[in-house]
PDB file of N, CA and C in Angstrom:
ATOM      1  N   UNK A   1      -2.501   8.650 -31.256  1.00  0.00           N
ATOM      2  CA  UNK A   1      -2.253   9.419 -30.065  1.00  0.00           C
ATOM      3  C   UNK A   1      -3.474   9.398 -29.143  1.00  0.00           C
ATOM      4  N   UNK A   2      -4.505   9.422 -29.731  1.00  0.00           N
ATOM      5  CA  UNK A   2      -5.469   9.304 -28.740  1.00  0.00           C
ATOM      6  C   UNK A   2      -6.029   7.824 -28.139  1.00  0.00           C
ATOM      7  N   UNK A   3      -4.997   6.764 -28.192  1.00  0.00           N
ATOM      8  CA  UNK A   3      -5.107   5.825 -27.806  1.00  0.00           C
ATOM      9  C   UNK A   3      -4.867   5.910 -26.730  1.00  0.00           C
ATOM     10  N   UNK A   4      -3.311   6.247 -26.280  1.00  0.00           N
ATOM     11  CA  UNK A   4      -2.283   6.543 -25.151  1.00  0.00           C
ATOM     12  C   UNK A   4      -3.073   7.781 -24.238  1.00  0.00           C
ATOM     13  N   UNK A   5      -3.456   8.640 -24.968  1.00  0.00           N
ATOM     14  CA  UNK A   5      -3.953   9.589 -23.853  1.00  0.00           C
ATOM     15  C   UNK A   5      -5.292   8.950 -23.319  1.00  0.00           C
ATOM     16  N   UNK A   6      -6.267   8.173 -24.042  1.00  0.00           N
ATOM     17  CA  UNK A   6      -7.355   7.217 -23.430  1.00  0.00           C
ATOM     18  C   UNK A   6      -6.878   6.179 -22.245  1.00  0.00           C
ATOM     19  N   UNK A   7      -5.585   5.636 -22.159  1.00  0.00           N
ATOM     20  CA  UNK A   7      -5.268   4.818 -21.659  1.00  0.00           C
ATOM     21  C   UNK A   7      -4.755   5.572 -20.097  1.00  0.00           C
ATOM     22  N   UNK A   8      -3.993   6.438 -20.603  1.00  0.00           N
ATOM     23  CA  UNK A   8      -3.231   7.991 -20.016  1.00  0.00           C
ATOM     24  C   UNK A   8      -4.481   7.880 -18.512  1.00  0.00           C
ATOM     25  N   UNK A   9      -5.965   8.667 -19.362  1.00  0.00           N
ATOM     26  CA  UNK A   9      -7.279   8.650 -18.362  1.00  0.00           C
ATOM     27  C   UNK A   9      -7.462   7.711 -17.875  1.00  0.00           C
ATOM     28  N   UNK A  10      -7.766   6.305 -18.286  1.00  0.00           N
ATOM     29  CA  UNK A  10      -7.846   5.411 -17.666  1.00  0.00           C
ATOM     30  C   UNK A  10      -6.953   5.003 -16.392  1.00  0.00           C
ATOM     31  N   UNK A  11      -5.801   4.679 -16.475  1.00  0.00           N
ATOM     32  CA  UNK A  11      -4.986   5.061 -15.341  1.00  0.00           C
ATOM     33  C   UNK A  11      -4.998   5.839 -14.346  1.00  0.00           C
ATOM     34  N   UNK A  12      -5.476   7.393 -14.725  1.00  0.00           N
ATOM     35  CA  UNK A  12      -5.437   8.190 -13.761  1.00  0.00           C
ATOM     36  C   UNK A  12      -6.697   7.858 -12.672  1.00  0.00           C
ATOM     37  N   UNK A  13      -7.822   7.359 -13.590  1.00  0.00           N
ATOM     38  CA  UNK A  13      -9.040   7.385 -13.002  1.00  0.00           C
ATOM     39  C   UNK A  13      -8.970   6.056 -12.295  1.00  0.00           C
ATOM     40  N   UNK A  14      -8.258   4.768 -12.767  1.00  0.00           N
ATOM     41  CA  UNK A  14      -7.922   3.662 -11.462  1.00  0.00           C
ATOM     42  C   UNK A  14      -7.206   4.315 -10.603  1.00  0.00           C
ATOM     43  N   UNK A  15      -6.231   4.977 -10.471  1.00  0.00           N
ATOM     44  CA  UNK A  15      -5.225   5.466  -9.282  1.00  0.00           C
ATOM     45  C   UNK A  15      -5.717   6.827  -8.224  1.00  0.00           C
ATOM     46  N   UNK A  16      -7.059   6.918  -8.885  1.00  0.00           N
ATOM     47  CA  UNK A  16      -7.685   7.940  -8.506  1.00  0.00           C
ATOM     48  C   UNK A  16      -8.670   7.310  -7.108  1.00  0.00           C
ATOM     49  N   UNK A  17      -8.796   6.059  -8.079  1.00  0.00           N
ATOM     50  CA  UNK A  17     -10.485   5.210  -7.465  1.00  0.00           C
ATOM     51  C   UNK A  17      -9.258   4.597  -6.147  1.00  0.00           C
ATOM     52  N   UNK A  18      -8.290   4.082  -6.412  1.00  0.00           N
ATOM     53  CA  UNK A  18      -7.290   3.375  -5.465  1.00  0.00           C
ATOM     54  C   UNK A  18      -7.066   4.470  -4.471  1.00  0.00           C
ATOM     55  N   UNK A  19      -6.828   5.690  -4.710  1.00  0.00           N
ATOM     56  CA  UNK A  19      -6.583   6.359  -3.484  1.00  0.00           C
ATOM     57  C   UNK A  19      -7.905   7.053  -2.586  1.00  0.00           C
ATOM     58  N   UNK A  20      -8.980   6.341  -3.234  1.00  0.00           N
ATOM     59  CA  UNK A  20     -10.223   6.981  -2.454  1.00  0.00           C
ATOM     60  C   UNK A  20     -10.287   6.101  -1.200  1.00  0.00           C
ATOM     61  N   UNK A  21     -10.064   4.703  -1.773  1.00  0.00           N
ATOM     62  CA  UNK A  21     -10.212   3.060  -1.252  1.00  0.00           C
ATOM     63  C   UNK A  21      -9.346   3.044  -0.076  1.00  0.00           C
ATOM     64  N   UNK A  22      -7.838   4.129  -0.661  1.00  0.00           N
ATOM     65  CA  UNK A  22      -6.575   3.836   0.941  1.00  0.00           C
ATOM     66  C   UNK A  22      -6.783   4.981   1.423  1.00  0.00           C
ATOM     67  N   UNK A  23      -7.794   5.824   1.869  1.00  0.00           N
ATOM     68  CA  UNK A  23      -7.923   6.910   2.543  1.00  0.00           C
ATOM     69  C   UNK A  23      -8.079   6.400   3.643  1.00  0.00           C
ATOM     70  N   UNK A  24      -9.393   5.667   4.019  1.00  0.00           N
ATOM     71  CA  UNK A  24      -9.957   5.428   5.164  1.00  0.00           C
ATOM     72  C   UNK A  24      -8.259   4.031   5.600  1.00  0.00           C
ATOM     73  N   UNK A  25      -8.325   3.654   5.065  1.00  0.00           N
ATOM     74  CA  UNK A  25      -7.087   2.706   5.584  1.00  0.00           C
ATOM     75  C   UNK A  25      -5.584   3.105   6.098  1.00  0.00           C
ATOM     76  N   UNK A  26      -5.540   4.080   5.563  1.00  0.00           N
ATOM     77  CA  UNK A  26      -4.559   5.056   5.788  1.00  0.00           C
ATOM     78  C   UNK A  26      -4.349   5.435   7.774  1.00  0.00           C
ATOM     79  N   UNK A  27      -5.423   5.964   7.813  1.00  0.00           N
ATOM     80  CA  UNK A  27      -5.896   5.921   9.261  1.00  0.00           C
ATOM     81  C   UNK A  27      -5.839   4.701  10.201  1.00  0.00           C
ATOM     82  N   UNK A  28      -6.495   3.804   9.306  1.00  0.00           N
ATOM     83  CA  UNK A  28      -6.455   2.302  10.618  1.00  0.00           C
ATOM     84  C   UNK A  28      -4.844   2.118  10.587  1.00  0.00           C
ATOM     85  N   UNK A  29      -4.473   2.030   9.906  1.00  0.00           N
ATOM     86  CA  UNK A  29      -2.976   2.236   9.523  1.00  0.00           C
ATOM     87  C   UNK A  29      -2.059   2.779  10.744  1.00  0.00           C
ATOM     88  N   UNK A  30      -2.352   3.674  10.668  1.00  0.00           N
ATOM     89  CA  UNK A  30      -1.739   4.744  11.330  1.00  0.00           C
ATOM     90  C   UNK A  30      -1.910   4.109  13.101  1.00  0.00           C
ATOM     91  N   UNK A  31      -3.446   3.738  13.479  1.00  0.00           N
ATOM     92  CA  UNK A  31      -3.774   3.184  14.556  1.00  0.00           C
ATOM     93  C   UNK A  31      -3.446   1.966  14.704  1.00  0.00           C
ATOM     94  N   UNK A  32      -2.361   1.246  13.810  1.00  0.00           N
ATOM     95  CA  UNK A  32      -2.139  -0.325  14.286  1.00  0.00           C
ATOM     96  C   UNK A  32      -3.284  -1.170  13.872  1.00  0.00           C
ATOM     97  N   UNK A  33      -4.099  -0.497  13.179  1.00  0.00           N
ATOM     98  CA  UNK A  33      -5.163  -1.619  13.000  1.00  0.00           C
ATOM     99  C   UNK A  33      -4.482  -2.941  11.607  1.00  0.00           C
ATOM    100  N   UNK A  34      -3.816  -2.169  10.445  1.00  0.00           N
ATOM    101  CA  UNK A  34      -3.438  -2.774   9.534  1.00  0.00           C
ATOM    102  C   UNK A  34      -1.488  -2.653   9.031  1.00  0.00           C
ATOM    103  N   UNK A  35      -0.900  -3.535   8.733  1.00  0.00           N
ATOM    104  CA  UNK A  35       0.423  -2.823   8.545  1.00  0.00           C
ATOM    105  C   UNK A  35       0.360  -2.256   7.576  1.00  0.00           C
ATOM    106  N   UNK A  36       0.012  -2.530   6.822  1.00  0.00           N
ATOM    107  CA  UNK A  36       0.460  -1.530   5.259  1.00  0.00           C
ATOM    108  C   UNK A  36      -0.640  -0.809   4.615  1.00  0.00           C
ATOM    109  N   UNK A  37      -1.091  -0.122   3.947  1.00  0.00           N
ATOM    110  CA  UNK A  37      -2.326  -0.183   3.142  1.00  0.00           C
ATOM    111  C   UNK A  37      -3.013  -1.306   2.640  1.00  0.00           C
ATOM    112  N   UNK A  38      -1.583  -1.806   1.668  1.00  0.00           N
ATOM    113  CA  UNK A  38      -2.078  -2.816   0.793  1.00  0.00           C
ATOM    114  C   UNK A  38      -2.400  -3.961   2.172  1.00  0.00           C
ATOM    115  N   UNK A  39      -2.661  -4.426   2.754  1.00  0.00           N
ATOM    116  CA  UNK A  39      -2.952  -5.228   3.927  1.00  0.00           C
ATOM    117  C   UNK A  39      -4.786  -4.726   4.016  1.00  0.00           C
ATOM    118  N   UNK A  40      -4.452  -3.701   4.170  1.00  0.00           N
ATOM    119  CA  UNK A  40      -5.758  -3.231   4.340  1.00  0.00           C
ATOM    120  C   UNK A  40      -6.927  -3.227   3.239  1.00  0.00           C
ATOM    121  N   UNK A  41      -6.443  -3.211   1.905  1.00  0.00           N
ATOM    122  CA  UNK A  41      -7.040  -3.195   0.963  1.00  0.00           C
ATOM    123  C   UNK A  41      -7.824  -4.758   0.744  1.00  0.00           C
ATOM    124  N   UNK A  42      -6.614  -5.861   1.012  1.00  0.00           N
ATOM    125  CA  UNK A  42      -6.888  -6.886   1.311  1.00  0.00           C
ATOM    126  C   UNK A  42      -7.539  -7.403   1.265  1.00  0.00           C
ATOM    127  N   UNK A  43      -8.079  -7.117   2.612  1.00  0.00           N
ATOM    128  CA  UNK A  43      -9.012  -7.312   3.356  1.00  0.00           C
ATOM    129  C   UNK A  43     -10.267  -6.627   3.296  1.00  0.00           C
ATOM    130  N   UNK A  44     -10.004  -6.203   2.674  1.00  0.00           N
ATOM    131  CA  UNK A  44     -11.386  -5.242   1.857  1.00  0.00           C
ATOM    132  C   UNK A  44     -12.029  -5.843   0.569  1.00  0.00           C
ATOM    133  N   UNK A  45     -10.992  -6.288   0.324  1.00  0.00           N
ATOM    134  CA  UNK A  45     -11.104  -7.529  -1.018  1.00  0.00           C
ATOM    135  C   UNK A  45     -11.941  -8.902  -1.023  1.00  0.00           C
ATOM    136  N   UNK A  46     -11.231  -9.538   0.308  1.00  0.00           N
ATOM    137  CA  UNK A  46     -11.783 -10.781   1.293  1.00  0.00           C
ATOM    138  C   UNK A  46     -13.072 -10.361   1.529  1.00  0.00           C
ATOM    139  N   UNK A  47     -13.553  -9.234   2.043  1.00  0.00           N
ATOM    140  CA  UNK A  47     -15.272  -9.204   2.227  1.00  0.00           C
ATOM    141  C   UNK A  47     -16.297  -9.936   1.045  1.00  0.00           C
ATOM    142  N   UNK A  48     -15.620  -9.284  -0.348  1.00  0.00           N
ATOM    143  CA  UNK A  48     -16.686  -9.814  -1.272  1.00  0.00           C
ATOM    144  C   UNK A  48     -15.988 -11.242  -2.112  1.00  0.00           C
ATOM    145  N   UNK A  49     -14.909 -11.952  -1.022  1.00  0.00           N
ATOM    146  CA  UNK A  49     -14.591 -13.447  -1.445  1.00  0.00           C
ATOM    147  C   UNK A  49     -13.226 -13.384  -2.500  1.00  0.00           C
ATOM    148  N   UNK A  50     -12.605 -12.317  -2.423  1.00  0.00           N
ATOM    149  CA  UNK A  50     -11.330 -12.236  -3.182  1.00  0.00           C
ATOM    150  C   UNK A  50      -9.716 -12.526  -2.303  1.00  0.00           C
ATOM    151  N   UNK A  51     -10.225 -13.627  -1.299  1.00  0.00           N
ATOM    152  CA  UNK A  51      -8.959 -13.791  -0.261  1.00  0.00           C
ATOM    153  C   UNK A  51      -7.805 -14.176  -1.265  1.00  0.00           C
ATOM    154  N   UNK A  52      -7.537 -14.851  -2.524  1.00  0.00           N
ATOM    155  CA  UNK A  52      -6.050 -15.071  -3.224  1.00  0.00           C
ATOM    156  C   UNK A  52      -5.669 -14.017  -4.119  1.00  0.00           C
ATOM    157  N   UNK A  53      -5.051 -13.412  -4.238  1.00  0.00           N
ATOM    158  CA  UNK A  53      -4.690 -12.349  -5.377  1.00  0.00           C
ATOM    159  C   UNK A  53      -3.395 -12.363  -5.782  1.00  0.00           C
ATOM    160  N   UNK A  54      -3.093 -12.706  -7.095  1.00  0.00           N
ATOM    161  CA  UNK A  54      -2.062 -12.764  -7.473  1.00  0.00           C
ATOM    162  C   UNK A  54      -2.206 -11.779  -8.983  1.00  0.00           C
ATOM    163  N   UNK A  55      -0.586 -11.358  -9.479  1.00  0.00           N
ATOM    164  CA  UNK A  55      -0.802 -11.113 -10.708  1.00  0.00           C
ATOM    165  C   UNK A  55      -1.467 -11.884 -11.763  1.00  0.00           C
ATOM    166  N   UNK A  56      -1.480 -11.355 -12.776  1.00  0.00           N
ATOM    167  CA  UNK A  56      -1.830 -12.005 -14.272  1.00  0.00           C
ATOM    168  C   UNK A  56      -0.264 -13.077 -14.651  1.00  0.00           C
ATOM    169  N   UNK A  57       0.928 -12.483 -14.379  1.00  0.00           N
ATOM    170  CA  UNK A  57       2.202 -13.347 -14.304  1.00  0.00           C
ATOM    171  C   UNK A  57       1.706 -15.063 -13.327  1.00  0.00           C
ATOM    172  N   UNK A  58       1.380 -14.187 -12.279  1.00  0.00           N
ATOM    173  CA  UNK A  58       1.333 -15.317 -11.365  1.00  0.00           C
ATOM    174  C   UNK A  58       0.384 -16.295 -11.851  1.00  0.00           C
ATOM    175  N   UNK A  59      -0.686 -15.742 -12.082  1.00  0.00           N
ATOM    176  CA  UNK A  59      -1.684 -17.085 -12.371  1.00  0.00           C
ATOM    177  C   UNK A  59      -1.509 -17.852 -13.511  1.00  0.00           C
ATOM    178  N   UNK A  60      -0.863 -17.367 -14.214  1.00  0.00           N
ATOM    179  CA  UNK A  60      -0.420 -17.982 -15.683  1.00  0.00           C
ATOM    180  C   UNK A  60       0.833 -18.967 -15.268  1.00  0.00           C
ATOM    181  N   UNK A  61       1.480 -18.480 -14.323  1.00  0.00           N
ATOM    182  CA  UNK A  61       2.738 -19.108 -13.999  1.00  0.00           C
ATOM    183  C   UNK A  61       1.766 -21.198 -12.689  1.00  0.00           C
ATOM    184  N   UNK A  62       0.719 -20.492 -12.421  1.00  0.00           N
ATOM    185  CA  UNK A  62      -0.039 -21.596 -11.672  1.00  0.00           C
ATOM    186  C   UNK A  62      -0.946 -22.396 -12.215  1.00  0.00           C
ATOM    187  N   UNK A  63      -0.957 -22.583 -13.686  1.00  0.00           N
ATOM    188  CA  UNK A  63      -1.845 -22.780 -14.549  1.00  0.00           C
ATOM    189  C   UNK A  63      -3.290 -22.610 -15.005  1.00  0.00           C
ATOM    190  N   UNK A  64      -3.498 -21.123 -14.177  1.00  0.00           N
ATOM    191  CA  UNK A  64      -4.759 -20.640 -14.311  1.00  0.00           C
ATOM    192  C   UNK A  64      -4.741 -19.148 -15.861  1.00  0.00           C
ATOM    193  N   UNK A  65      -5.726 -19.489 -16.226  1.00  0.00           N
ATOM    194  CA  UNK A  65      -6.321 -18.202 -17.003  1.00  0.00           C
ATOM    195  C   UNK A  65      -7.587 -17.002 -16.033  1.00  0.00           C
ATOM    196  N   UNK A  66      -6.791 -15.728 -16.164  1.00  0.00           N
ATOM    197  CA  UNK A  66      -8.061 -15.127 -15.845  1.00  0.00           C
ATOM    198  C   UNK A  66      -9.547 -15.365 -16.937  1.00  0.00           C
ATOM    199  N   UNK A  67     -10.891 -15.092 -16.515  1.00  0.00           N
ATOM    200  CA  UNK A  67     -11.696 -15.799 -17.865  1.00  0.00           C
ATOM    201  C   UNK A  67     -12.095 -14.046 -18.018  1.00  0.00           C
ATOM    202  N   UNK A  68     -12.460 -13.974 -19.844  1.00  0.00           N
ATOM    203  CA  UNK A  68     -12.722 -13.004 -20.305  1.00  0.00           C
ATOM    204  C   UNK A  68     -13.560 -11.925 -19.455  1.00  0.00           C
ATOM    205  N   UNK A  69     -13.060 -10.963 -19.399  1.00  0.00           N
ATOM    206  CA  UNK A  69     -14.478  -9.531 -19.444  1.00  0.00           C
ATOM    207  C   UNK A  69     -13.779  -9.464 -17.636  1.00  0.00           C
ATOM    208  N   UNK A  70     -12.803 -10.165 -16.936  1.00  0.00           N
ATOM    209  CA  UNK A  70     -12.623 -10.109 -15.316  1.00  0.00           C
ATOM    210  C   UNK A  70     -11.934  -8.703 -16.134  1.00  0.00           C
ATOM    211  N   UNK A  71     -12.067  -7.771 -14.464  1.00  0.00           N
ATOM    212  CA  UNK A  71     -11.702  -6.571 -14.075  1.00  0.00           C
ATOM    213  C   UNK A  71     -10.457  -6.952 -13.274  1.00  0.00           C
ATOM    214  N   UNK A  72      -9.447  -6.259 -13.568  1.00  0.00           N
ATOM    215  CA  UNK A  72      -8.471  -6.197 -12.208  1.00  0.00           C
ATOM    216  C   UNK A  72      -8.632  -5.456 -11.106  1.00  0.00           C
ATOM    217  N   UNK A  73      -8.542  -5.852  -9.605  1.00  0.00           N
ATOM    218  CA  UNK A  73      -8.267  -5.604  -8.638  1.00  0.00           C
ATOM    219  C   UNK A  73      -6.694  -4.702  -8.738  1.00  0.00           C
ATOM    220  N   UNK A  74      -7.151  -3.914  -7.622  1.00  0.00           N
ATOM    221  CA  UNK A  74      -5.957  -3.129  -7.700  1.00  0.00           C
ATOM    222  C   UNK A  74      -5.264  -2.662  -6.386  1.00  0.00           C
ATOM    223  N   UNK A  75      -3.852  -2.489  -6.216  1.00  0.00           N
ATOM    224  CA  UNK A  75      -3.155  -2.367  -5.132  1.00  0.00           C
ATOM    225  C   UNK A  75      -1.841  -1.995  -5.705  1.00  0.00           C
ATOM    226  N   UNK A  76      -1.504  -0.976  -4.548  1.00  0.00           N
ATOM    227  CA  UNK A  76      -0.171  -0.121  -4.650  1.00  0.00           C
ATOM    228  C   UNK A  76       0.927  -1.211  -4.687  1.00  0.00           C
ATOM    229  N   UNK A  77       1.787  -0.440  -5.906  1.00  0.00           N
ATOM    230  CA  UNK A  77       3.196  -1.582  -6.138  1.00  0.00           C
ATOM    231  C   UNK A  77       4.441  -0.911  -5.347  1.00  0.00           C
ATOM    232  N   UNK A  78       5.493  -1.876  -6.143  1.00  0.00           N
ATOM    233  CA  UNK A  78       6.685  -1.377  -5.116  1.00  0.00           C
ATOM    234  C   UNK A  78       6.518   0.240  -5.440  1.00  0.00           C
ATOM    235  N   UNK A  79       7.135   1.191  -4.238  1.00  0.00           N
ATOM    236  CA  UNK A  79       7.588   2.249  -4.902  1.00  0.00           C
ATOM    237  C   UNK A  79       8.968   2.788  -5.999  1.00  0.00           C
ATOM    238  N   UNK A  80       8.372   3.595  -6.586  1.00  0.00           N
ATOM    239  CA  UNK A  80       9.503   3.742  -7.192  1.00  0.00           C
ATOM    240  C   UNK A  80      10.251   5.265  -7.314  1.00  0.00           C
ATOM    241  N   UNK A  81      11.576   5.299  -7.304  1.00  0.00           N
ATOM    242  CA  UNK A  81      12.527   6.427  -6.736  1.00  0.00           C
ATOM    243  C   UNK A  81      11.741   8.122  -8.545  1.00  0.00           C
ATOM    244  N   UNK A  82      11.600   8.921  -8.239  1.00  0.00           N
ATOM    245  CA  UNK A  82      10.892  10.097  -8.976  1.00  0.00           C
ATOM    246  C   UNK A  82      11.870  11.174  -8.579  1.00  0.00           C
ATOM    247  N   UNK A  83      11.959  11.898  -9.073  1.00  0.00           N
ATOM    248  CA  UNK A  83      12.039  13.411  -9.057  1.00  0.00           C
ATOM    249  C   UNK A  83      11.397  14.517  -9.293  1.00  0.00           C
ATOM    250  N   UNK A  84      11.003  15.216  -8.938  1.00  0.00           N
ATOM    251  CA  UNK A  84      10.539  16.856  -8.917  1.00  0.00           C
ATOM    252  C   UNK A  84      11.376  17.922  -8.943  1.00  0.00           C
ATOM    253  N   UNK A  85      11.048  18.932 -10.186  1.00  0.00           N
ATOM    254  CA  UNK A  85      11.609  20.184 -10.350  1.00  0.00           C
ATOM    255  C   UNK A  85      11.397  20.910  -9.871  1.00  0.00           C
ATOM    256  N   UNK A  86      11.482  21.290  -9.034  1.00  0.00           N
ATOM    257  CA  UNK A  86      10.612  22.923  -8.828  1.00  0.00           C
ATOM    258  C   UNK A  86      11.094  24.226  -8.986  1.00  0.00           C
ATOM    259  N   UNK A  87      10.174  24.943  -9.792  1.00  0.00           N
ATOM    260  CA  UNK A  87      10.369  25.390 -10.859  1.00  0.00           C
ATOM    261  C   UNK A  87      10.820  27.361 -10.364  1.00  0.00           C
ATOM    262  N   UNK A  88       9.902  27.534  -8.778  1.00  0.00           N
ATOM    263  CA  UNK A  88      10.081  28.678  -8.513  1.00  0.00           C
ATOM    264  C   UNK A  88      11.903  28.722  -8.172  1.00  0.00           C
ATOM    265  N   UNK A  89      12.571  27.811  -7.393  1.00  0.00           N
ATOM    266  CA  UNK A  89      13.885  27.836  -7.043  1.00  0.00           C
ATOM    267  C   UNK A  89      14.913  26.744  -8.353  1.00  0.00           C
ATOM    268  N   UNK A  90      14.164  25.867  -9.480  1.00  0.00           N
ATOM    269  CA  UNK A  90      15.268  25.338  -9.669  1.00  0.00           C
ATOM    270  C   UNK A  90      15.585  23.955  -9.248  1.00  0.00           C
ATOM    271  N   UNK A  91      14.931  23.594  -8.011  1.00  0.00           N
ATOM    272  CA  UNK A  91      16.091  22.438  -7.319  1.00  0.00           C
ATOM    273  C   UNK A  91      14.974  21.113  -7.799  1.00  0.00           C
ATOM    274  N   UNK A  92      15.844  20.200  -7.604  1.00  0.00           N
ATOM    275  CA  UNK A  92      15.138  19.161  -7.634  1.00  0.00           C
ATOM    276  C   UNK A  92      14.806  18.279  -6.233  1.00  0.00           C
ATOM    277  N   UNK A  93      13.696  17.339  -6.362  1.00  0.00           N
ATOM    278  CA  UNK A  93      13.217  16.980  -4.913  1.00  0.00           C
ATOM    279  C   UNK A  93      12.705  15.513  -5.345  1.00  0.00           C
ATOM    280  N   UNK A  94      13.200  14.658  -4.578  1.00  0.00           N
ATOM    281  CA  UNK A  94      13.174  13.148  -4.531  1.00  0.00           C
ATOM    282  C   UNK A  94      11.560  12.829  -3.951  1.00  0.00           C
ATOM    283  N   UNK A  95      11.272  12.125  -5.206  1.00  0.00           N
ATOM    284  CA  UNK A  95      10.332  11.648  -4.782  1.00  0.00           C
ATOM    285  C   UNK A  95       9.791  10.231  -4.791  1.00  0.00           C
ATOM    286  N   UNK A  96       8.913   9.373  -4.070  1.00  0.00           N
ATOM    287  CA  UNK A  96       8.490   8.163  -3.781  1.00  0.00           C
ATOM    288  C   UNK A  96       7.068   8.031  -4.824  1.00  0.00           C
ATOM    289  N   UNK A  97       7.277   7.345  -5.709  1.00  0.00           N
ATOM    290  CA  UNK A  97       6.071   6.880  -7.138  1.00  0.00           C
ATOM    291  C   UNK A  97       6.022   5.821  -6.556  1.00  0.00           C
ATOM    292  N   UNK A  98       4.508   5.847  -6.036  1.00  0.00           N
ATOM    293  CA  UNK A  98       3.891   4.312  -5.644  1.00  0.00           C
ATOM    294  C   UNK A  98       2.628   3.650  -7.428  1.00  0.00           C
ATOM    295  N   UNK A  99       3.483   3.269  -7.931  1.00  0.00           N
ATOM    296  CA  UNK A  99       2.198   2.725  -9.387  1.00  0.00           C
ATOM    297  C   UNK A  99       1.566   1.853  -8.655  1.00  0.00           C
ATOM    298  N   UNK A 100       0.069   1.327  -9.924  1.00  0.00           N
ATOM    299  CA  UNK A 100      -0.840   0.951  -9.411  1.00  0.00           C
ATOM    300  C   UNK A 100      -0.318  -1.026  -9.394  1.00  0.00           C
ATOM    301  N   UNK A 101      -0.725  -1.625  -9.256  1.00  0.00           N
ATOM    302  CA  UNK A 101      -0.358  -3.368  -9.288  1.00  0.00           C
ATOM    303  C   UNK A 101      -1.713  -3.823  -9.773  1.00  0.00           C
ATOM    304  N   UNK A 102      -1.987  -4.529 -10.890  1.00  0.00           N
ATOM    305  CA  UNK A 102      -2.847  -5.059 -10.943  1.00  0.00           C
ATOM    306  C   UNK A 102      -2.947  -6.449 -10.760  1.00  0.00           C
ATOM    307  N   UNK A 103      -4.440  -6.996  -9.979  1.00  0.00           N
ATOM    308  CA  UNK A 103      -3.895  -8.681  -9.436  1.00  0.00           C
ATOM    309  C   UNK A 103      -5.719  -8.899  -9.518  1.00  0.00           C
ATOM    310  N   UNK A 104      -5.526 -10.356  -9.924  1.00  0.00           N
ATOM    311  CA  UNK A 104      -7.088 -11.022  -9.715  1.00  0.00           C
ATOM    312  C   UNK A 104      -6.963 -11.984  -8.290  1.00  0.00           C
ATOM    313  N   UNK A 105      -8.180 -12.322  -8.047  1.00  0.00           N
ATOM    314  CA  UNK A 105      -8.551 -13.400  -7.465  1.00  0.00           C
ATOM    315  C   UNK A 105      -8.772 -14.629  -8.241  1.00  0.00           C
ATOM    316  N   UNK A 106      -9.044 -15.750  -6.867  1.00  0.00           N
ATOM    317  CA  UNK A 106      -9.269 -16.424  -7.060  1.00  0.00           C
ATOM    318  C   UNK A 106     -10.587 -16.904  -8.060  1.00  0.00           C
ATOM    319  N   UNK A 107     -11.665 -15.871  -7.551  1.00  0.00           N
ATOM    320  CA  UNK A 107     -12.943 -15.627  -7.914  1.00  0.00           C
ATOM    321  C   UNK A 107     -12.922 -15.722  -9.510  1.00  0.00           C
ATOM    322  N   UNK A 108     -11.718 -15.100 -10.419  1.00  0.00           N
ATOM    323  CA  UNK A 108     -11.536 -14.773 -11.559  1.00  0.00           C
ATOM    324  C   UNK A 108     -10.513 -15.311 -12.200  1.00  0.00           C
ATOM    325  N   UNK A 109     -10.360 -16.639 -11.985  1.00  0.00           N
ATOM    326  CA  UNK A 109      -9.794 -17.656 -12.770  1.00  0.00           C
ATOM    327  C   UNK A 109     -10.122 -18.965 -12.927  1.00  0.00           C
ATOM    328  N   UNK A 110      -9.403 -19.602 -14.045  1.00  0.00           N
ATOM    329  CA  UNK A 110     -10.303 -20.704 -14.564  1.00  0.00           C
ATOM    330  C   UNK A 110      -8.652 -21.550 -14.900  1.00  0.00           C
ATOM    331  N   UNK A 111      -8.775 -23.155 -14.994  1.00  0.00           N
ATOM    332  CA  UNK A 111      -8.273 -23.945 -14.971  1.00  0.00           C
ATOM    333  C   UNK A 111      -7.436 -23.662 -16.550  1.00  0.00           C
ATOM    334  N   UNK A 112      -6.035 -23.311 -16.821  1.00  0.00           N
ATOM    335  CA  UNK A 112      -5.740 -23.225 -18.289  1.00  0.00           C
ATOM    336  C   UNK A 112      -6.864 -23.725 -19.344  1.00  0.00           C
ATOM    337  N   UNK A 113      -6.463 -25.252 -18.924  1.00  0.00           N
ATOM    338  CA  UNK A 113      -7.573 -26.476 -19.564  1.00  0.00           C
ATOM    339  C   UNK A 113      -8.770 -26.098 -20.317  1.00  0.00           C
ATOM    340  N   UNK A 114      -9.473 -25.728 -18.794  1.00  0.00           N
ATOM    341  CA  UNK A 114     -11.000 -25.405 -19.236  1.00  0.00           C
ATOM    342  C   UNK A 114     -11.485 -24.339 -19.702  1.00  0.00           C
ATOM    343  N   UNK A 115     -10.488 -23.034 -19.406  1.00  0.00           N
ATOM    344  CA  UNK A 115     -10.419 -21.347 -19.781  1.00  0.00           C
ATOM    345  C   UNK A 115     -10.057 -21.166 -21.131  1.00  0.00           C
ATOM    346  N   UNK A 116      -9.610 -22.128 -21.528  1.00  0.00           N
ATOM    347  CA  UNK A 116      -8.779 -21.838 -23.209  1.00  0.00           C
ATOM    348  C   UNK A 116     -10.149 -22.571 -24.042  1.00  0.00           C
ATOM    349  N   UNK A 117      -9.374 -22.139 -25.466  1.00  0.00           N
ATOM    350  CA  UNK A 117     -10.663 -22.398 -26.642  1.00  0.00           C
ATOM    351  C   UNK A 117     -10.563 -23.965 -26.572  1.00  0.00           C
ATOM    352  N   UNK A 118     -11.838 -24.399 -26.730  1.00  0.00           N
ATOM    353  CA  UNK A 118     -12.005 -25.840 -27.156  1.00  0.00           C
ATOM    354  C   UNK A 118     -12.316 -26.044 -28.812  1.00  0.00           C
TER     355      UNK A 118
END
């Protein structure tokens, strides 16, 4: 059990660090500067040379390995449909669950070939 609740924290504390990151973007957002967040995050990414980002699916599917000890990059996924109780009246209230997406760069992959054990 205290695996899941370690993992539990971990999560909270990426989705925590992700919504510090779409605060300020949130705003350019709002001003037309970016369409989406994730647009914005992006490009926040691209500063320190992370312009390709794909999943862990994806790069495996392109014949790349991420190489050991890479961190995932992170960006809001589809949303997904939630509910809320609330508890003073009873009713329930629809809600929008944006989870986190995890995706590498380019920066953090290696050729199947050359990434796998020799």
């Amino acid at each position: 059990m205290k695996t899941s609740e370690t993992k539990q924290t971990n999560i909270q504390e990426k989705r925590s660090y992700l919504k510090s990151l779409s605060k300020p973007i949130q705003m350019a957002v709002k001003e037309g500067v970016f369409p989406s967040v994730n647009e914005g995050l992006k490009m926040f990414y691209a500063q320190s040379g992370h312009s390709e980002l794909k999943t862990l699916r994806e790069w495996n599917k392109h014949g790349k390995r991420v190489k050991k000890g890479e961190k995932a990059l992170l960006l809001w996924g589809s949303p997904k449909k939630s509910e809320r109780v609330n508890e003073d009246t009873e009713e329930t209230d629809a809600l929008d669950f944006y989870p986190i997406c995890f995706v590498f760069s380019q920066k953090q992959v290696d050729d199947s070939k050359k990434g796998g054990k020799q």
